[in-house]
Protein backbone atom coordinates (compact mmCIF):
# COMPACT_ATOMS: atom_id res chain seq x y z
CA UNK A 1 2.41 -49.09 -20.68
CA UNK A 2 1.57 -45.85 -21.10
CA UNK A 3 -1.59 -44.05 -18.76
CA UNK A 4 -4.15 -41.51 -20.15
CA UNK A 5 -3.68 -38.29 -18.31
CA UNK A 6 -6.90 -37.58 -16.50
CA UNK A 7 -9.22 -34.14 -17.14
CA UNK A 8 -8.98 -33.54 -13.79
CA UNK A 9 -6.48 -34.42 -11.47
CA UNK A 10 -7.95 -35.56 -7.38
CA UNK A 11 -7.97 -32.88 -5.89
CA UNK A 12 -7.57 -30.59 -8.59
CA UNK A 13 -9.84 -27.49 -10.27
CA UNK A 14 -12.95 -28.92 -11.67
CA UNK A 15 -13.34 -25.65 -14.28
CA UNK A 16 -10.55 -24.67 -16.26
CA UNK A 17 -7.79 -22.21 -15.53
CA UNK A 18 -9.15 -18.68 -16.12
CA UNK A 19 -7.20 -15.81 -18.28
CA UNK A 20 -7.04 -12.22 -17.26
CA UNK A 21 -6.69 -9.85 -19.81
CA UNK A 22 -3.69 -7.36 -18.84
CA UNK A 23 -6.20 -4.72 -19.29
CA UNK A 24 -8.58 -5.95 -15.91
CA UNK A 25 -5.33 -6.47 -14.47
CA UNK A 26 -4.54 -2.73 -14.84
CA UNK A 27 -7.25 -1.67 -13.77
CA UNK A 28 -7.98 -4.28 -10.47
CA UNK A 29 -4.38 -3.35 -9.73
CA UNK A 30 -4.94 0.23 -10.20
CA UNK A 31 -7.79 0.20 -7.70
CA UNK A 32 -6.30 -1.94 -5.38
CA UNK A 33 -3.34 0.75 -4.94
CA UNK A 34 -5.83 3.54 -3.61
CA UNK A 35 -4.67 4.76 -0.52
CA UNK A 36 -7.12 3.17 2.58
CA UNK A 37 -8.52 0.53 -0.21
CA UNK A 38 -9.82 -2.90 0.61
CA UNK A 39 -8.05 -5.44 -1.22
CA UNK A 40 -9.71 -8.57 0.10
CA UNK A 41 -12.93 -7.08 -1.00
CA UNK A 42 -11.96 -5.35 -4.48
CA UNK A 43 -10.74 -9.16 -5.33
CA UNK A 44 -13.80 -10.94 -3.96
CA UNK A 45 -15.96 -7.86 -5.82
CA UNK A 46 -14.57 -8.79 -9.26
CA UNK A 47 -13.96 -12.49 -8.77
CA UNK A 48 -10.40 -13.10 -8.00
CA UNK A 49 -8.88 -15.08 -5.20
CA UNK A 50 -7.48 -11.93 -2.79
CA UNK A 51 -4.01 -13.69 -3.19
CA UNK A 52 -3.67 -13.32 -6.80
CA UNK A 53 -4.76 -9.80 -6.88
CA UNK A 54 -1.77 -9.05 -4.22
CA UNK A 55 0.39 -10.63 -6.58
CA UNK A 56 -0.44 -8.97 -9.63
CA UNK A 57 -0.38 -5.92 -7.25
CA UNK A 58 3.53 -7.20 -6.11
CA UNK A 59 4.49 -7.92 -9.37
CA UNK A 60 3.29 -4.44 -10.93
CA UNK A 61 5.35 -3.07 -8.35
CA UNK A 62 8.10 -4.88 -8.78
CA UNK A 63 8.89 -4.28 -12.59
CA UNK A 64 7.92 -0.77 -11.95
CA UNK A 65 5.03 -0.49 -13.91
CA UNK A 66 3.47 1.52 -11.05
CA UNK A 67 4.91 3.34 -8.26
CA UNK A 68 3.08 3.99 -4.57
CA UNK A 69 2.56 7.41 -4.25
CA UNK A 70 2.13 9.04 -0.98
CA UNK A 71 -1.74 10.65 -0.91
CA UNK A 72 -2.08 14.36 -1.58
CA UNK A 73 -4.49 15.52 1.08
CA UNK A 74 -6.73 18.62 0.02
CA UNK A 75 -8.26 20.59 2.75
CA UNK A 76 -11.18 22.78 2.11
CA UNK A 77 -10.61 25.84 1.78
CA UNK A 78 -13.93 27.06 2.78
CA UNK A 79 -13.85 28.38 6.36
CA UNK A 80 -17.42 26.83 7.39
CA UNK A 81 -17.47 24.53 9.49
CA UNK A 82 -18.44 20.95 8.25
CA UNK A 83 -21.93 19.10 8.90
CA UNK A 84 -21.85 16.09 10.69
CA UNK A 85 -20.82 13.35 8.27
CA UNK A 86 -23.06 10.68 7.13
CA UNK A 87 -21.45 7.01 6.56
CA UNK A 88 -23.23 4.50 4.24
CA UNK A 89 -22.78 0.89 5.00
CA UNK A 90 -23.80 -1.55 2.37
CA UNK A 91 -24.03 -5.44 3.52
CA UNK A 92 -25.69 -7.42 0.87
CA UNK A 93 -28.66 -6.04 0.15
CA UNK A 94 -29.27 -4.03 3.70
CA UNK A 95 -27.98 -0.25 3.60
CA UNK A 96 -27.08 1.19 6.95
CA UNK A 97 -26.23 4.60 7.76
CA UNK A 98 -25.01 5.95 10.75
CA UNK A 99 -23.48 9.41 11.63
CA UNK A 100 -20.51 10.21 13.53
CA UNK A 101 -22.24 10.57 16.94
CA UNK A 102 -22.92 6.69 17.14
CA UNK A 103 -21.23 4.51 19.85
CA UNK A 104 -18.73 2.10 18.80
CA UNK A 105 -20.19 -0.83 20.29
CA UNK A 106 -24.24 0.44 19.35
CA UNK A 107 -22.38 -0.12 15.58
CA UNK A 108 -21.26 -3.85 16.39
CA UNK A 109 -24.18 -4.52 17.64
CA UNK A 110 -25.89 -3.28 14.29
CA UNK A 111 -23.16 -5.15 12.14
CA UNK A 112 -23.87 -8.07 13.83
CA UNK A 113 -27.07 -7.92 13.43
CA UNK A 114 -27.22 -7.30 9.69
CA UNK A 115 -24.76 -10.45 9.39
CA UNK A 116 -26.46 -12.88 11.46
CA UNK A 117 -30.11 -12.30 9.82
């Protein structure tokens, strides 16, 4: 006797497998291999498990379709000196931005904050 295969196995994906076109890979990948760059959130940004953006990452790397580059730092070459800088901190819709004169623990405490509410 033969069984009907189910649509959906227990257990399984209720939606069907999604395609990437190699173009969004190229480009998620791309992004992905920026020196100091969040993975985790580029792939949770565009909608991607952070495990398969790794691997595409991996696997561009692998059949050489990229190479890791080491950064090329360029330093000003102005001789004033530099304002204090501003960093902007975006958790869902709250902004917060802090210079570099704020305690490390007064920023938790902030981050925390923002998370919780």
């Amino acid at each position: 006797m033969i069984e009907a295969i189910p649509d959906c196995v227990e257990g399984g994906h209720l939606q069907p497998r999604r395609r990437w076109s190699d173009e969004f890979k190229e480009k998620a990948v791309a992004e992905a291999l920026v020196p100091r760059a969040n993975v985790s959130a580029i792939a949770r940004r565009i909608g991607v498990e952070p495990s398969q953006l790794f691997g595409w990452r991996r696997k561009a790397l692998r059949e050489g379709l990229i190479s890791v580059l080491e950064p090329q730092l360029e330093l000003p070459v102005s001789s004033t000196q530099c304002k204090s800088a501003i960093v902007e901190i975006t958790i869902g819709a709250a902004v917060i931005r802090v210079n570099d004169t704020i305690d490390e623990e007064a920023l938790r405490r902030v981050l925390r904050a923002v998370r919780s509410a």
